[in-house]
N, C-alpha and C. Protein backbone atom coordinates (compact mmCIF):
# COMPACT_ATOMS: atom_id res chain seq x y z
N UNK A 1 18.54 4.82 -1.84
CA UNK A 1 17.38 4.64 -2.69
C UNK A 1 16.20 5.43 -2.11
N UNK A 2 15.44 6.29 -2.97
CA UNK A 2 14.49 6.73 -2.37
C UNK A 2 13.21 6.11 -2.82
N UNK A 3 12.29 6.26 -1.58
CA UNK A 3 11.01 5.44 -1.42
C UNK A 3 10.31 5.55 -2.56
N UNK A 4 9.59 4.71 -2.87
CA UNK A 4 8.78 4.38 -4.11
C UNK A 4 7.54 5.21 -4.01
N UNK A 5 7.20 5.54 -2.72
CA UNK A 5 5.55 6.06 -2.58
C UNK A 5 5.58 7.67 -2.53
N UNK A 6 6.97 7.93 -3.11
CA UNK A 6 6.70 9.30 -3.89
C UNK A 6 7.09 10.41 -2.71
N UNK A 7 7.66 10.35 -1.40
CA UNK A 7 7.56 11.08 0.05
C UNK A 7 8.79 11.98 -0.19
N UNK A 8 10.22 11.59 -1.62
CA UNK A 8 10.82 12.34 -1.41
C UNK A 8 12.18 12.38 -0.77
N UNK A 9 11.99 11.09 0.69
CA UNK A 9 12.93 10.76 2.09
C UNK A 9 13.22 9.14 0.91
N UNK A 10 14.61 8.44 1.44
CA UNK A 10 15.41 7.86 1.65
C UNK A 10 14.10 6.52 2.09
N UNK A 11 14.18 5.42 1.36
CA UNK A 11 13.53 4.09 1.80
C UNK A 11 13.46 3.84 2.99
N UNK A 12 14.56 3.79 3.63
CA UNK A 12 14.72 3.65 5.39
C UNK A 12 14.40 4.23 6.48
N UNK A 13 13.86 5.45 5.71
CA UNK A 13 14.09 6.57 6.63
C UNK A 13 12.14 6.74 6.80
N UNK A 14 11.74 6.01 5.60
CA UNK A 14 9.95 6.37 5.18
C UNK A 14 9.65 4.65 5.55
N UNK A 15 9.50 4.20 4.35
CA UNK A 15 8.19 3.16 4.65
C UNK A 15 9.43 1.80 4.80
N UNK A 16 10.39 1.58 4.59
CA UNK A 16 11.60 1.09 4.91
C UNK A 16 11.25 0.88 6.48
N UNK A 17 11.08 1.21 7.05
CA UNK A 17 11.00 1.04 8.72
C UNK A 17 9.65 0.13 9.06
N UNK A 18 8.52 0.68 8.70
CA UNK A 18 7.06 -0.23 8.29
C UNK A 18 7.36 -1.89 7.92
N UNK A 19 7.97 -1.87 6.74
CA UNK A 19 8.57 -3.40 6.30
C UNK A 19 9.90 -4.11 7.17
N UNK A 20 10.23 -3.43 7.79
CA UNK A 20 10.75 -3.67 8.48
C UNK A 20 10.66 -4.08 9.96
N UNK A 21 9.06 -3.67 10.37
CA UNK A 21 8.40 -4.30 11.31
C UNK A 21 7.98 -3.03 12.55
N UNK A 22 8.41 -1.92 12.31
CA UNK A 22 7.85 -0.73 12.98
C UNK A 22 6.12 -0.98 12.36
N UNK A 23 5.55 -1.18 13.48
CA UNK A 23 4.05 -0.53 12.87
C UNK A 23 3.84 1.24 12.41
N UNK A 24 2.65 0.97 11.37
CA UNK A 24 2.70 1.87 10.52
C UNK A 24 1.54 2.90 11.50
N UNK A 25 1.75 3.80 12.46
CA UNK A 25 1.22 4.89 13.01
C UNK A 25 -0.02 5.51 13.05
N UNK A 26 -0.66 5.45 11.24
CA UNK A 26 -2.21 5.62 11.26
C UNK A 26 -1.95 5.17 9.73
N UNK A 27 -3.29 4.92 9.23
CA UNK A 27 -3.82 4.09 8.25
C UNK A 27 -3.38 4.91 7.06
N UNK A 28 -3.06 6.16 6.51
CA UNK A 28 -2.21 7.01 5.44
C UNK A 28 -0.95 6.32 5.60
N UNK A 29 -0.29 5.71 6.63
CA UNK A 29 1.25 5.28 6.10
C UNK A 29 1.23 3.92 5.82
N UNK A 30 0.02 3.11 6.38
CA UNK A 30 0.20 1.94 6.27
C UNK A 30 0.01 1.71 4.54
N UNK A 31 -0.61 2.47 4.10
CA UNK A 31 -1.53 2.63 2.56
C UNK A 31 -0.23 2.89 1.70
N UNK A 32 0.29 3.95 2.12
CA UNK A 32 1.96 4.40 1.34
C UNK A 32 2.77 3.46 1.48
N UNK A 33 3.05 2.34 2.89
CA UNK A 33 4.01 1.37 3.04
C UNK A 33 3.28 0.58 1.86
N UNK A 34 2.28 0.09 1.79
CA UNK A 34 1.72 -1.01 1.43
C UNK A 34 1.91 -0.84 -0.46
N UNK A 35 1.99 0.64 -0.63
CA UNK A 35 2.01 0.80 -2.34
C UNK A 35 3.19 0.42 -2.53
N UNK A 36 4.73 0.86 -1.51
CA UNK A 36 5.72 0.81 -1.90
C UNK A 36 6.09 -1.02 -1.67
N UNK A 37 5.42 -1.48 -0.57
CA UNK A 37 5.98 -3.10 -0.58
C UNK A 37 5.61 -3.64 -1.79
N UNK A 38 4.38 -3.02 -2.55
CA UNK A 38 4.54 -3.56 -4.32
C UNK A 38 5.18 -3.34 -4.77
N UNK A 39 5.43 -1.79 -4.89
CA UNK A 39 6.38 -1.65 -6.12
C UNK A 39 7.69 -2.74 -5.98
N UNK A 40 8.40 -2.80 -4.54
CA UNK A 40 9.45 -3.84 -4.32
C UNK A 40 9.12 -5.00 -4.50
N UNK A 41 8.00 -5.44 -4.67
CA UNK A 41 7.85 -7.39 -4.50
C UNK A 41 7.97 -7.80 -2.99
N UNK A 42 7.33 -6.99 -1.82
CA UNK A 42 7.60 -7.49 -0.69
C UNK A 42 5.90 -8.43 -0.33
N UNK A 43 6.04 -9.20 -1.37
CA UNK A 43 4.81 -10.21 -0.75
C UNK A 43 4.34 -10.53 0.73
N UNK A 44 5.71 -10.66 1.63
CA UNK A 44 5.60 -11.35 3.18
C UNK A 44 4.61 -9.75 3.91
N UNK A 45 5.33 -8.76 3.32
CA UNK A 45 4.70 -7.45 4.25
C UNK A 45 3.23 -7.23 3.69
N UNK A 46 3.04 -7.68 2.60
CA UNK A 46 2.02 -6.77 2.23
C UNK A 46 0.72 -7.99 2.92
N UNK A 47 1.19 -9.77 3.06
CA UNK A 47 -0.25 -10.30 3.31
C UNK A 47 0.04 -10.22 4.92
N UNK A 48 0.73 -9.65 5.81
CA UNK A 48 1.10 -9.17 7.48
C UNK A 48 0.01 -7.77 7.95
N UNK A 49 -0.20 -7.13 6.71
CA UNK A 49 -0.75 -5.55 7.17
C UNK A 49 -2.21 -5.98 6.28
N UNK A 50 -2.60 -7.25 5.95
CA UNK A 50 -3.84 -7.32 5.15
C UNK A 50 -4.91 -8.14 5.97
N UNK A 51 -5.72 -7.28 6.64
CA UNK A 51 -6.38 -7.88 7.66
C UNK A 51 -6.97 -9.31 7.46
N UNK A 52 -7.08 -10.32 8.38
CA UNK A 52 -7.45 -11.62 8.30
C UNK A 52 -8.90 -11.70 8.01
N UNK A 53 -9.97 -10.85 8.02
CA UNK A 53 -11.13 -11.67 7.57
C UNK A 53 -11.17 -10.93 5.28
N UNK A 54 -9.33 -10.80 5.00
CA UNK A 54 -10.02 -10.57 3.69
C UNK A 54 -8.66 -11.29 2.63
N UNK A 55 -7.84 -10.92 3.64
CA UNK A 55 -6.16 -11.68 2.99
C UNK A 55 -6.49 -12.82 2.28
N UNK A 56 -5.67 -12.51 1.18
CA UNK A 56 -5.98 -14.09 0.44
C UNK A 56 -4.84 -15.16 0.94
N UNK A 57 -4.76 -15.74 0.66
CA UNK A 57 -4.10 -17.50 1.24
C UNK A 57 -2.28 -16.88 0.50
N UNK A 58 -2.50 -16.98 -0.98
CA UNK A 58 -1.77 -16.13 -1.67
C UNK A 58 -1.47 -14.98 -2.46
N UNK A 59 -0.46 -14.27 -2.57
CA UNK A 59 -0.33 -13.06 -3.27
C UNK A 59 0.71 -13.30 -4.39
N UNK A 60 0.34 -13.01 -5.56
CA UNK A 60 1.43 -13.32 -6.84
C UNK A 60 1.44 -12.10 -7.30
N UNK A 61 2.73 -11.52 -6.75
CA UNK A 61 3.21 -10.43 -7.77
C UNK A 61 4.03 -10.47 -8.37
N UNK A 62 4.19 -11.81 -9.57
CA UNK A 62 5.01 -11.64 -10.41
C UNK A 62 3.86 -12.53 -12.12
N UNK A 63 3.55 -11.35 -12.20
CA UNK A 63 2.31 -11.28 -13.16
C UNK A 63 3.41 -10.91 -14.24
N UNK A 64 2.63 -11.94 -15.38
CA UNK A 64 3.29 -11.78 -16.77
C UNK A 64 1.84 -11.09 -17.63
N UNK A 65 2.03 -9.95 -18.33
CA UNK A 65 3.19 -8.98 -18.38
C UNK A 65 3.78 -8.49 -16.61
N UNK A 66 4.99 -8.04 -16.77
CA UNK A 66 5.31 -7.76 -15.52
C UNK A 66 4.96 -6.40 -15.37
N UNK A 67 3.99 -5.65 -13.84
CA UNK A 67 3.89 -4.32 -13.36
C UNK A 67 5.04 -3.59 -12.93
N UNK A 68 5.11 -2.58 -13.46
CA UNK A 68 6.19 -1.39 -12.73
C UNK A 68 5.52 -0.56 -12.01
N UNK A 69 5.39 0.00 -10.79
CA UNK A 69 4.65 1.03 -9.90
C UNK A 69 5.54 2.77 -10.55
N UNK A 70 5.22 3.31 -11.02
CA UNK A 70 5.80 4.75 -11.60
C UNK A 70 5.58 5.89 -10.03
N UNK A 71 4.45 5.56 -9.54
CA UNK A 71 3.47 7.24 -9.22
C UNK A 71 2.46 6.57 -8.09
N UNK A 72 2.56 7.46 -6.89
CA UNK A 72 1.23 7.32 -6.05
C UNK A 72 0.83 8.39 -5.62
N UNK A 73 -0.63 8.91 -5.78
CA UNK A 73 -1.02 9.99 -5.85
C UNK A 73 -2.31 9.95 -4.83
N UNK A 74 -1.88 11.05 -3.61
CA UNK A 74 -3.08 10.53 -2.33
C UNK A 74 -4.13 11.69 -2.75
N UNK A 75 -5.63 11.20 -2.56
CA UNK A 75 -6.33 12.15 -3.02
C UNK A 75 -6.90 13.01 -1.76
N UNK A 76 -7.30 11.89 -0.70
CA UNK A 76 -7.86 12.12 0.65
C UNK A 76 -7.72 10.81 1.61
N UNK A 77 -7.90 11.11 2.96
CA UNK A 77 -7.95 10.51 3.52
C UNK A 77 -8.54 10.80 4.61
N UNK A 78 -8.90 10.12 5.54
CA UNK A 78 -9.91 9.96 6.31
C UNK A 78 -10.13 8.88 7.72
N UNK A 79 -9.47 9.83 8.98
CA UNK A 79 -9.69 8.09 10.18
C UNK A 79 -9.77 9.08 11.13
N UNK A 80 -10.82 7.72 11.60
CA UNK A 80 -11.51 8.18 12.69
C UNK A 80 -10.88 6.99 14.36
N UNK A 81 -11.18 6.37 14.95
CA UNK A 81 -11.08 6.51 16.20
C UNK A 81 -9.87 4.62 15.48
N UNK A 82 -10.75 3.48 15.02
CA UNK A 82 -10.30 2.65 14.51
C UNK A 82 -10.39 2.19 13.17
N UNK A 83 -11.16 2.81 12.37
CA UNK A 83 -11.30 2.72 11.16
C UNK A 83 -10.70 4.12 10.47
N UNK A 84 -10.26 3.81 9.02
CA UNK A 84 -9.76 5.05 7.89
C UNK A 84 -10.25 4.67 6.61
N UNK A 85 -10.12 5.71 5.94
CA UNK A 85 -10.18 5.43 4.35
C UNK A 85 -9.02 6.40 3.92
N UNK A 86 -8.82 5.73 2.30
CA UNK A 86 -7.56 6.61 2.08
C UNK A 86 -7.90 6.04 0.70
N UNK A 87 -7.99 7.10 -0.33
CA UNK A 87 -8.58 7.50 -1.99
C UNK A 87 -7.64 7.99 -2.62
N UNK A 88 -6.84 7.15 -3.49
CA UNK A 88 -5.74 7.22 -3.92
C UNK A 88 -5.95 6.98 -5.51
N UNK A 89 -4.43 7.34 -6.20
CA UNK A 89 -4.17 6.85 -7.71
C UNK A 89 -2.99 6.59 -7.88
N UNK A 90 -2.65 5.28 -8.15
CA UNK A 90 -1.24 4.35 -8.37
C UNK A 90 -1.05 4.02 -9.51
N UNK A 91 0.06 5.08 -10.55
CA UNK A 91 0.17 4.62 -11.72
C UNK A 91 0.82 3.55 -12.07
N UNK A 92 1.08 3.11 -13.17
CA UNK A 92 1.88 1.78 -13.53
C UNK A 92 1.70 1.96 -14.83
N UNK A 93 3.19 0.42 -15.84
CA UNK A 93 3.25 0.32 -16.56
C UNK A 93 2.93 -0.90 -16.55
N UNK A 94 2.42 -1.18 -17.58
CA UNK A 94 2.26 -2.67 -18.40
C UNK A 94 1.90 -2.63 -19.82
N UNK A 95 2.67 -3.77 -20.62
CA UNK A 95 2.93 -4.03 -21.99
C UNK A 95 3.17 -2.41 -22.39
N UNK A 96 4.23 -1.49 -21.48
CA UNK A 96 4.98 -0.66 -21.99
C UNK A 96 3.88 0.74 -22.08
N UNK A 97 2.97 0.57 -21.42
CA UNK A 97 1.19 1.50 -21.12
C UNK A 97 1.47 2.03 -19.78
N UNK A 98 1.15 3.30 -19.54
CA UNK A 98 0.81 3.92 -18.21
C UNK A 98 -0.71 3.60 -18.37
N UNK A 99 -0.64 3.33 -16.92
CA UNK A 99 -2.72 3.06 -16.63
C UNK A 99 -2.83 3.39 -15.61
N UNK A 100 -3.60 3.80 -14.97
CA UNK A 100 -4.00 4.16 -12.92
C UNK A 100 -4.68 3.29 -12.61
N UNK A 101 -4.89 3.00 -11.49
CA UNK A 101 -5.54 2.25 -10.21
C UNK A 101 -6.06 3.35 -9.52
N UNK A 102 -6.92 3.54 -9.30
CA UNK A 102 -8.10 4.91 -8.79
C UNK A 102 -8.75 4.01 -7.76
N UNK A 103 -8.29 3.93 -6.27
CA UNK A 103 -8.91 3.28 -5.55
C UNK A 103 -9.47 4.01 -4.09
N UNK A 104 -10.44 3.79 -3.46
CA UNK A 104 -10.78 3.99 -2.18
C UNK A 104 -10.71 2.89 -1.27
N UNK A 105 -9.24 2.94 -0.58
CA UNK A 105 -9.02 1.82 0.23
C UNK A 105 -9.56 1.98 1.73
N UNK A 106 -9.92 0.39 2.24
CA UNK A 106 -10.52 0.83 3.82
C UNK A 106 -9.28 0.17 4.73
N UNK A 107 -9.70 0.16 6.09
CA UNK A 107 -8.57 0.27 6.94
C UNK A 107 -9.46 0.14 8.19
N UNK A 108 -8.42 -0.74 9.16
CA UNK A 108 -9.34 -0.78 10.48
C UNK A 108 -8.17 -1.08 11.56
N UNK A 109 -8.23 -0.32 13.19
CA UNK A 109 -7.01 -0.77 13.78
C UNK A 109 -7.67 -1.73 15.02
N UNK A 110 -6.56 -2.66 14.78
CA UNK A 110 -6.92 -3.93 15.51
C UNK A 110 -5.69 -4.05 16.31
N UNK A 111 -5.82 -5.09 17.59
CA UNK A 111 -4.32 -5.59 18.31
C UNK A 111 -3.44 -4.48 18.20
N UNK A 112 -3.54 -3.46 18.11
CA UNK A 112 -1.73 -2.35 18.14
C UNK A 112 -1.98 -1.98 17.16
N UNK A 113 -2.14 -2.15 15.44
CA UNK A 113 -1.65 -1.80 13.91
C UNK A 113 -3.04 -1.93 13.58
N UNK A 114 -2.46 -1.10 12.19
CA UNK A 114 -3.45 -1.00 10.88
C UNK A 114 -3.37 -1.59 10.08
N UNK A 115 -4.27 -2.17 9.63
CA UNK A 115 -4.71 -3.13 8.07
C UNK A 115 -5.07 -2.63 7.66
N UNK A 116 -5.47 -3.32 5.97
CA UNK A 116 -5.80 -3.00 5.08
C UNK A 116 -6.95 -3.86 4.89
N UNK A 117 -7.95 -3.41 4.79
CA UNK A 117 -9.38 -4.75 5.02
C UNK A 117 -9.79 -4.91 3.34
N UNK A 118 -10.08 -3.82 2.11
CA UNK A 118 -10.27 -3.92 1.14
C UNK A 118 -10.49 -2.43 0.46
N UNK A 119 -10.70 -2.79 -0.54
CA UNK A 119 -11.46 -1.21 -1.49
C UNK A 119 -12.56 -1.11 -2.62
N UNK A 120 -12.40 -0.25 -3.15
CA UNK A 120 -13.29 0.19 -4.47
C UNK A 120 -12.83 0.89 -5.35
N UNK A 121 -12.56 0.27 -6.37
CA UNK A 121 -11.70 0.71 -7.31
C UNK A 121 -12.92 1.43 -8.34
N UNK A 122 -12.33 2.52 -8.24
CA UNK A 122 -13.25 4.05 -9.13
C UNK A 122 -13.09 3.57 -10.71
């Protein structure tokens, strides 16, 4: 199966290793792991890499209508010593509609790894 976040490589071989508990290297893979643990429904990974002063308690990704992840499209990115940003577009379907998610996500490295602290959706 190849990875959802568009890289091209084999799930296992890309963000497959991330969910799997390899930390994600700098804040661009944690952002690509983190699109593809949606597209899969990996709830446990995605509230693990979502830093604690923003994680919610719960994550429900099984929203009626149900999301399909199609497309992730990196625009820029940006890290510096412990903090990154990374300005992306994540297409999807719902009620049978392509729509984007146009976001500028932030990122900060704490203990060893990178989180995901929040964004701004364009």
């Amino acid at each position: 199966m190849l990875c959802p976040c568009g890289s091209g490589l084999v799930l296992a071989n890309c963000c497959g290793r991330f969910h799997s508990g390899t930390p994600a290297p700098d804040a661009l893979s944690l952002m690509r792991s983190r699109y593809s643990a949606y597209a899969l429904g990996l709830k446990k990974y995605l509230l693990m890499t979502w830093h604690k002063s923003t994680r919610p308690e719960k994550l429900n990704l099984n929203s009626k209508p149900q999301v399909k992840w199609i497309n992730l499209k990196i625009i820029t990115s940006s890290q510096q010593d412990t903090t990154a940003t990374v300005e992306f577009i994540a297409s999807y379907i719902i009620n049978g509609q392509v729509q984007n998610l146009h976001e500028i996500s932030y990122f900060v490295y704490e203990e060893g790894q990178w989180f995901y602290v929040n964004g701004d959706i364009r």
